[in-house]
N, C-alpha and C. Protein backbone atom coordinates (compact mmCIF):
# COMPACT_ATOMS: atom_id res chain seq x y z
N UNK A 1 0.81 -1.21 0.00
CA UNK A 1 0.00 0.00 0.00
C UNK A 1 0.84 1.26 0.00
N UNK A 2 1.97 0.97 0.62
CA UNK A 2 2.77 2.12 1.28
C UNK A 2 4.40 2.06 0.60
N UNK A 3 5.38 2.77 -0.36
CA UNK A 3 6.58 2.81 -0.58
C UNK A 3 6.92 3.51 0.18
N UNK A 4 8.57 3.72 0.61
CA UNK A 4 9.46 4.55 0.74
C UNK A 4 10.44 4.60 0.22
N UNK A 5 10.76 5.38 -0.49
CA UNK A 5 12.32 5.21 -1.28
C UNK A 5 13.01 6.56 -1.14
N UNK A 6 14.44 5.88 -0.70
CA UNK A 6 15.52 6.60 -0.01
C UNK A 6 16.31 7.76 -1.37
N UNK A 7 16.46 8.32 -1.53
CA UNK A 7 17.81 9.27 -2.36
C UNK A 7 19.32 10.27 -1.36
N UNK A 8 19.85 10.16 -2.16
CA UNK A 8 20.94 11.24 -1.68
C UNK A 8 21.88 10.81 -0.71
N UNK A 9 22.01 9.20 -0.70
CA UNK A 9 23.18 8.97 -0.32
C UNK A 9 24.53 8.47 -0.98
N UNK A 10 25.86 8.73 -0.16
CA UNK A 10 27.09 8.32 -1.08
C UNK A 10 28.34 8.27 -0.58
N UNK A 11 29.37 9.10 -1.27
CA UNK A 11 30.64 8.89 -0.34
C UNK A 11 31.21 10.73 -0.42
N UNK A 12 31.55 10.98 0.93
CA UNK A 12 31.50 12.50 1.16
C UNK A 12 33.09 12.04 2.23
N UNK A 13 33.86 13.34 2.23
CA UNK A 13 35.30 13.43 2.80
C UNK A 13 34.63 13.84 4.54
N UNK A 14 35.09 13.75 5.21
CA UNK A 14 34.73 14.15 6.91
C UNK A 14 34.87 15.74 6.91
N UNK A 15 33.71 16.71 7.54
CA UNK A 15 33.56 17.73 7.29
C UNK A 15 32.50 17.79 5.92
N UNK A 16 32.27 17.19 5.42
CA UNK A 16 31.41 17.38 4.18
C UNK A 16 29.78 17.40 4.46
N UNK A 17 28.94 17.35 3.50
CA UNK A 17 27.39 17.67 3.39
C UNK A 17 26.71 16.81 2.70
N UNK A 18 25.83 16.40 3.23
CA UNK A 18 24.70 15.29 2.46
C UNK A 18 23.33 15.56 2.98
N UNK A 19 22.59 15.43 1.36
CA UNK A 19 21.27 15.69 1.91
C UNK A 19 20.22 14.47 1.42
N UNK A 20 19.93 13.97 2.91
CA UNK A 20 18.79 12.86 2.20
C UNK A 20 17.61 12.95 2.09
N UNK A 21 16.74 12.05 1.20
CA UNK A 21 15.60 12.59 0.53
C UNK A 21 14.48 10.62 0.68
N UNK A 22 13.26 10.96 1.35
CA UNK A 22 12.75 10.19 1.19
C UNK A 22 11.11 10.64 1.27
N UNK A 23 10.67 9.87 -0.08
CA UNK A 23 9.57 9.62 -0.50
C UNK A 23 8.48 8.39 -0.17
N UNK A 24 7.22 8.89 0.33
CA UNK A 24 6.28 8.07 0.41
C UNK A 24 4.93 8.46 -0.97
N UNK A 25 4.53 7.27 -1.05
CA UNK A 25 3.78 6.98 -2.11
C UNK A 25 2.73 5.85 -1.69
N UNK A 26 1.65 5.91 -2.41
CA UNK A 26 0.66 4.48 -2.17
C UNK A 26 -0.52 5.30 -1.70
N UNK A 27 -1.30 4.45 -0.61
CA UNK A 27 -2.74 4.89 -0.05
C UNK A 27 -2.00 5.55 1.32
N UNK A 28 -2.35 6.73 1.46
CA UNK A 28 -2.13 7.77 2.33
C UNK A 28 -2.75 8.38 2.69
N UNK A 29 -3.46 8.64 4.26
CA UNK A 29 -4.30 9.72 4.35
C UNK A 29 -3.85 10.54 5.23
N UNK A 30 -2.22 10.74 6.05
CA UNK A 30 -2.02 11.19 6.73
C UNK A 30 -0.39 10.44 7.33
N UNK A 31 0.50 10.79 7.67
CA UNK A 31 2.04 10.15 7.95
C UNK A 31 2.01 11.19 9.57
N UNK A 32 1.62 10.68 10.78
CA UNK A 32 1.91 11.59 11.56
C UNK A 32 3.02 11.36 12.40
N UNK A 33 4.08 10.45 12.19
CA UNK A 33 5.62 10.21 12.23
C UNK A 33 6.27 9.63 11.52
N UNK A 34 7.43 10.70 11.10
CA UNK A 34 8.75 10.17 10.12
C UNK A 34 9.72 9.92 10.92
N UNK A 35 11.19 9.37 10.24
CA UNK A 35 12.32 9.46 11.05
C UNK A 35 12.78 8.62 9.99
N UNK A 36 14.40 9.22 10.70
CA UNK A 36 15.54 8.63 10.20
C UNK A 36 16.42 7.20 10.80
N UNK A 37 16.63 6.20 10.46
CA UNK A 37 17.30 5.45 11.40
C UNK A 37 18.52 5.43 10.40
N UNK A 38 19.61 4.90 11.20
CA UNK A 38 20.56 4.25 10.48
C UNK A 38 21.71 3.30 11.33
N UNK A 39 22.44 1.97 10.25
CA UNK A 39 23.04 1.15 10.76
C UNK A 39 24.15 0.75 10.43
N UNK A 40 25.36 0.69 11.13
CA UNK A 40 26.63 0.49 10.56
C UNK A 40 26.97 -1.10 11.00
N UNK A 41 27.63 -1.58 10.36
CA UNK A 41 28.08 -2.86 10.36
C UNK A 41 28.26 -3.58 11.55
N UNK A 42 27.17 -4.15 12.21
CA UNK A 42 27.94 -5.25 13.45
C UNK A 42 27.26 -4.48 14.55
N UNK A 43 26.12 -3.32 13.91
CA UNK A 43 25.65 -2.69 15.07
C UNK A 43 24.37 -2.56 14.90
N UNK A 44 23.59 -2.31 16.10
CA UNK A 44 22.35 -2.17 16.10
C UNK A 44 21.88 -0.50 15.35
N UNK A 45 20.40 -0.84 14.57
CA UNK A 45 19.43 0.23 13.82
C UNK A 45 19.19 0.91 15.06
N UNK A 46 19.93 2.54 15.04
CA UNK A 46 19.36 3.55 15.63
C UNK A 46 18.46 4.37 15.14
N UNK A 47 17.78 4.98 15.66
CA UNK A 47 16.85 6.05 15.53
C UNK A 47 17.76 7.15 15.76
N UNK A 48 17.98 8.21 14.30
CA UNK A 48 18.43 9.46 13.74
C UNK A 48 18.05 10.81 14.28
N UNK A 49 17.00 10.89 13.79
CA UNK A 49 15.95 12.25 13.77
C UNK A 49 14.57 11.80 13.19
N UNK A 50 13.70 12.39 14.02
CA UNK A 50 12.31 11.62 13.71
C UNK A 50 11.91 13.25 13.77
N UNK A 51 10.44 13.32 13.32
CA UNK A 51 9.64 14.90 12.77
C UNK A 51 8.35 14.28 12.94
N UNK A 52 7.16 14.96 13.10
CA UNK A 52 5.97 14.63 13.34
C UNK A 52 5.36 15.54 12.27
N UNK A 53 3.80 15.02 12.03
CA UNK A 53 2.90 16.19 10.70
C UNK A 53 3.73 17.59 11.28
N UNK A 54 3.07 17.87 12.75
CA UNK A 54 3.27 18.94 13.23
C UNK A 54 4.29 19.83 13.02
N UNK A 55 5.40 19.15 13.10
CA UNK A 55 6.53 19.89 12.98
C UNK A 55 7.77 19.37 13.95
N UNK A 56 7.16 18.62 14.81
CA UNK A 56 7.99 18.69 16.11
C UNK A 56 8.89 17.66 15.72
N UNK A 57 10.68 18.01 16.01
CA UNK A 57 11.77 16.80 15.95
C UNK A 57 12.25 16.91 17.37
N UNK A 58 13.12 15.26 16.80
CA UNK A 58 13.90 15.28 18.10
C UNK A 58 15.23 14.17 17.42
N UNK A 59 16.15 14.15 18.00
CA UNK A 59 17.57 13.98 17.32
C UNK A 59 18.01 13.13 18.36
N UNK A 60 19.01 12.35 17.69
CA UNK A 60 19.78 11.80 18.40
C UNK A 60 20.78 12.99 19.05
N UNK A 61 21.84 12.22 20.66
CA UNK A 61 22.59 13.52 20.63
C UNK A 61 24.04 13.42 19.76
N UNK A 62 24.19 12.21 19.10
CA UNK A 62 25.22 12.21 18.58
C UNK A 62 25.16 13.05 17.07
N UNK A 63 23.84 13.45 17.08
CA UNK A 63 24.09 14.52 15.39
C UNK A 63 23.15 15.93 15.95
N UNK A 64 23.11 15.80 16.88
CA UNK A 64 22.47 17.44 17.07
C UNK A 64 23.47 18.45 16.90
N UNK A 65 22.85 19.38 16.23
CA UNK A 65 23.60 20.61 15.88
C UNK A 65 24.17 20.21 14.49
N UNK A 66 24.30 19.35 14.01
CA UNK A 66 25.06 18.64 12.55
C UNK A 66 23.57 18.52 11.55
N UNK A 67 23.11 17.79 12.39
CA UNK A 67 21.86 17.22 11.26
C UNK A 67 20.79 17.96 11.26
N UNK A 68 19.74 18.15 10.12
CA UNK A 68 18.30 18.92 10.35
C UNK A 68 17.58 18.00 9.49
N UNK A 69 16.28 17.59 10.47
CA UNK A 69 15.18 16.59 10.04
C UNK A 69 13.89 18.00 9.56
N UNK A 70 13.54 17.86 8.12
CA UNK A 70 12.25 18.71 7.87
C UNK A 70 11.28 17.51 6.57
N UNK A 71 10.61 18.10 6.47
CA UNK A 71 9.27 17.16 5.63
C UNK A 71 8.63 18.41 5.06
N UNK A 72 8.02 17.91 3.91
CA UNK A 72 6.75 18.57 3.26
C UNK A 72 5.32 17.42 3.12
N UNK A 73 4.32 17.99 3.82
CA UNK A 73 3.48 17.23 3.82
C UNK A 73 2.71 17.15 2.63
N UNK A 74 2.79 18.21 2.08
CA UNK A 74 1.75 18.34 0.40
C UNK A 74 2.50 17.21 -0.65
N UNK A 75 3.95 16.93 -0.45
CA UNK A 75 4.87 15.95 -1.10
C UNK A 75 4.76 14.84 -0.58
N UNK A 76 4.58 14.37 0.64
CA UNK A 76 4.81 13.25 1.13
C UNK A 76 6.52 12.98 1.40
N UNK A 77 7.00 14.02 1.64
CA UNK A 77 8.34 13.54 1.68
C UNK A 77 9.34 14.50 2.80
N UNK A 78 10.27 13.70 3.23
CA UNK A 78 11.10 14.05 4.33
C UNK A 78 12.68 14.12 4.02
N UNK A 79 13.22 14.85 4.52
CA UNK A 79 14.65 15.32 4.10
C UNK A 79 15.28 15.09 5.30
N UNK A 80 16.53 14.81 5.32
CA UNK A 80 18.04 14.99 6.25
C UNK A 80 18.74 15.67 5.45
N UNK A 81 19.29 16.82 6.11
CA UNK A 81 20.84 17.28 5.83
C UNK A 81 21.44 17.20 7.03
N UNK A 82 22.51 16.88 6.49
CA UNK A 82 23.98 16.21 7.25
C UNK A 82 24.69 16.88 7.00
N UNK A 83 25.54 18.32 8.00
CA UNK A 83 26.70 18.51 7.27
C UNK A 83 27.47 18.47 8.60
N UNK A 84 28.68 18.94 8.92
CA UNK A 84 30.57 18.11 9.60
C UNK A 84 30.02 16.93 9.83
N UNK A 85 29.89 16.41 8.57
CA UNK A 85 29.78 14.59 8.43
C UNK A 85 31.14 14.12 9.23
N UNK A 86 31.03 13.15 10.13
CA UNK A 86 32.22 12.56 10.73
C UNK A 86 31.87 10.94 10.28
N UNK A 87 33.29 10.70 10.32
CA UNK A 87 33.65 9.00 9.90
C UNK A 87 32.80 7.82 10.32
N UNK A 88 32.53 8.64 11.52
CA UNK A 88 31.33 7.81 12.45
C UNK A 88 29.83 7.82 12.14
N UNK A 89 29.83 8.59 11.43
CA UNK A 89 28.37 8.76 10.45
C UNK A 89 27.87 7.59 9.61
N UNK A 90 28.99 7.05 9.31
CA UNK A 90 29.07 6.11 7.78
C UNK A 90 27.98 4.82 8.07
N UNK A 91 27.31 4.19 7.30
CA UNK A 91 26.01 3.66 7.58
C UNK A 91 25.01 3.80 6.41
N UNK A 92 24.03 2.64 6.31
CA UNK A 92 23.13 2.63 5.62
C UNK A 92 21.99 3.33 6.29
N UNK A 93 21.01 4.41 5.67
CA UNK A 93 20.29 5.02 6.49
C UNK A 93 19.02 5.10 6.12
N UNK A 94 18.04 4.84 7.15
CA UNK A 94 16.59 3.92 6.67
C UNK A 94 15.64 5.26 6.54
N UNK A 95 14.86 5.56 5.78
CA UNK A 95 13.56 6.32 5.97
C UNK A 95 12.31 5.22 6.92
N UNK A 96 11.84 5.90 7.91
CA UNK A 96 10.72 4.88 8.34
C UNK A 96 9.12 5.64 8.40
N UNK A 97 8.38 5.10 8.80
CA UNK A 97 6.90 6.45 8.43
C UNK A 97 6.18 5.30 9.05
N UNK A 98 5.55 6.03 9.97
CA UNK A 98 4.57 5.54 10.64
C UNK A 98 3.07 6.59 9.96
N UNK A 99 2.24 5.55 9.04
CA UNK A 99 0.92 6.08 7.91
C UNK A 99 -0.28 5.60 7.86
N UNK A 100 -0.99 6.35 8.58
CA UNK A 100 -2.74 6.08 8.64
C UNK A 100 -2.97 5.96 6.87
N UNK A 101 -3.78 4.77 6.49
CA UNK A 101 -3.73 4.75 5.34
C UNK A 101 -5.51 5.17 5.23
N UNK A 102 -6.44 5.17 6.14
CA UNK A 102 -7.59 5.63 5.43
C UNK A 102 -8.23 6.25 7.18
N UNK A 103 -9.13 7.21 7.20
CA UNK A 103 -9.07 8.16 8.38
C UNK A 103 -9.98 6.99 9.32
N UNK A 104 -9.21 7.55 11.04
CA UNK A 104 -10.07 6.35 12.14
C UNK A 104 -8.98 5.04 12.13
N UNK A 105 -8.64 5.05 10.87
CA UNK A 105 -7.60 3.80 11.18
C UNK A 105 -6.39 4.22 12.06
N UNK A 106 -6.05 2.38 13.11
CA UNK A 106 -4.12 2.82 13.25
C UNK A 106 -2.98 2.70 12.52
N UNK A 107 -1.95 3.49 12.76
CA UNK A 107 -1.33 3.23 11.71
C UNK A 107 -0.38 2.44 11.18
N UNK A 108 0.17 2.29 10.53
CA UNK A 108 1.08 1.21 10.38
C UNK A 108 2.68 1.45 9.74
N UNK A 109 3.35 0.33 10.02
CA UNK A 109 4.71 0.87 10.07
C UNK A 109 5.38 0.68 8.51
N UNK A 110 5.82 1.32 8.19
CA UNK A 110 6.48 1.15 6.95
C UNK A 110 8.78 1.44 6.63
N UNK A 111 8.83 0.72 5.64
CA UNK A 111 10.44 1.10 5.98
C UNK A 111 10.68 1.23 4.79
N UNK A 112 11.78 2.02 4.06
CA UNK A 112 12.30 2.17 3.17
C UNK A 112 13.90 1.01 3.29
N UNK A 113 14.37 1.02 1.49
CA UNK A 113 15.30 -0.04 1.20
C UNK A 113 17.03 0.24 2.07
N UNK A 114 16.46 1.72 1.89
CA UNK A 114 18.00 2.54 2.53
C UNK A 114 19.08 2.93 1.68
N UNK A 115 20.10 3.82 2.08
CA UNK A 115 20.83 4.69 1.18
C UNK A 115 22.16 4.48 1.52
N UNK A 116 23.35 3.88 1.52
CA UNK A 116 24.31 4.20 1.74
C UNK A 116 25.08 5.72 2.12
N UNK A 117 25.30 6.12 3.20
CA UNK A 117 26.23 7.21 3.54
C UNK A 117 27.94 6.72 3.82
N UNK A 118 28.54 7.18 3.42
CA UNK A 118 30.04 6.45 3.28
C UNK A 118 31.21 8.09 4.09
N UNK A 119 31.37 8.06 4.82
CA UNK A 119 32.22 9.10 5.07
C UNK A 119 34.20 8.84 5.40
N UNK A 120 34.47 9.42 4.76
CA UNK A 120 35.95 9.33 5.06
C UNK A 120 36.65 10.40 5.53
N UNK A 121 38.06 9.71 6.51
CA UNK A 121 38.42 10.62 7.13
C UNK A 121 39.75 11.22 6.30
């Protein structure tokens, strides 16, 4: 019912900028939480930066002040920019959306394929 598909990840030098881009599509009547997760090798899927319809984020503290979580709701779609990318960044990074698909309903969880972020020092 529900896609997400990830854009705008790659390989950036430490200190550098990336901006990610994820799209929802399908039966939608409302996404009233997004977020970012991401996972590096041999480690557990954290939760990034998550955004609500409303507006409201909240960040991990290891990218606050670095990262900014925003969305357009008329698009269906949610953005990360990343910039003093550090080495420790590097990770595949998930779009997730929690999406009432028809009104009165709960909602349900959805995940995108994910984007490679690659940072070097």
């Amino acid at each position: 019912q529900v896609q997400l598909v990830e854009s705008g990840g790659g390989l950036v030098q430490a200190g550098g900028s990336l901006r990610l881009s994820c799209a929802a599509s399908g039966v939608i009547f409302s996404i009233p939480l997004m977020g970012w997760y991401r996972q590096a090798p041999g480690k557990q899927r954290e939760l990034v930066a998550a955004i609500s319809s409303g507006g409201s984020t909240n960040y991990a503290d290891s990218v606050k002040d670095r990262f900014t979580i925003s969305r357009d709701n008329a698009k269906n779609t949610m953005y990360l920019q990343m910039n003093s990318l550090k080495p420790e960044d590097t990770a595949v990074y998930y779009c997730n959306a929690d999406v009432i698909n028809f009104y009165g309903r709960r909602p349900s969880l959805y995940w995108g394929q994910g984007t490679q972020v690659t940072v070097s020092s």
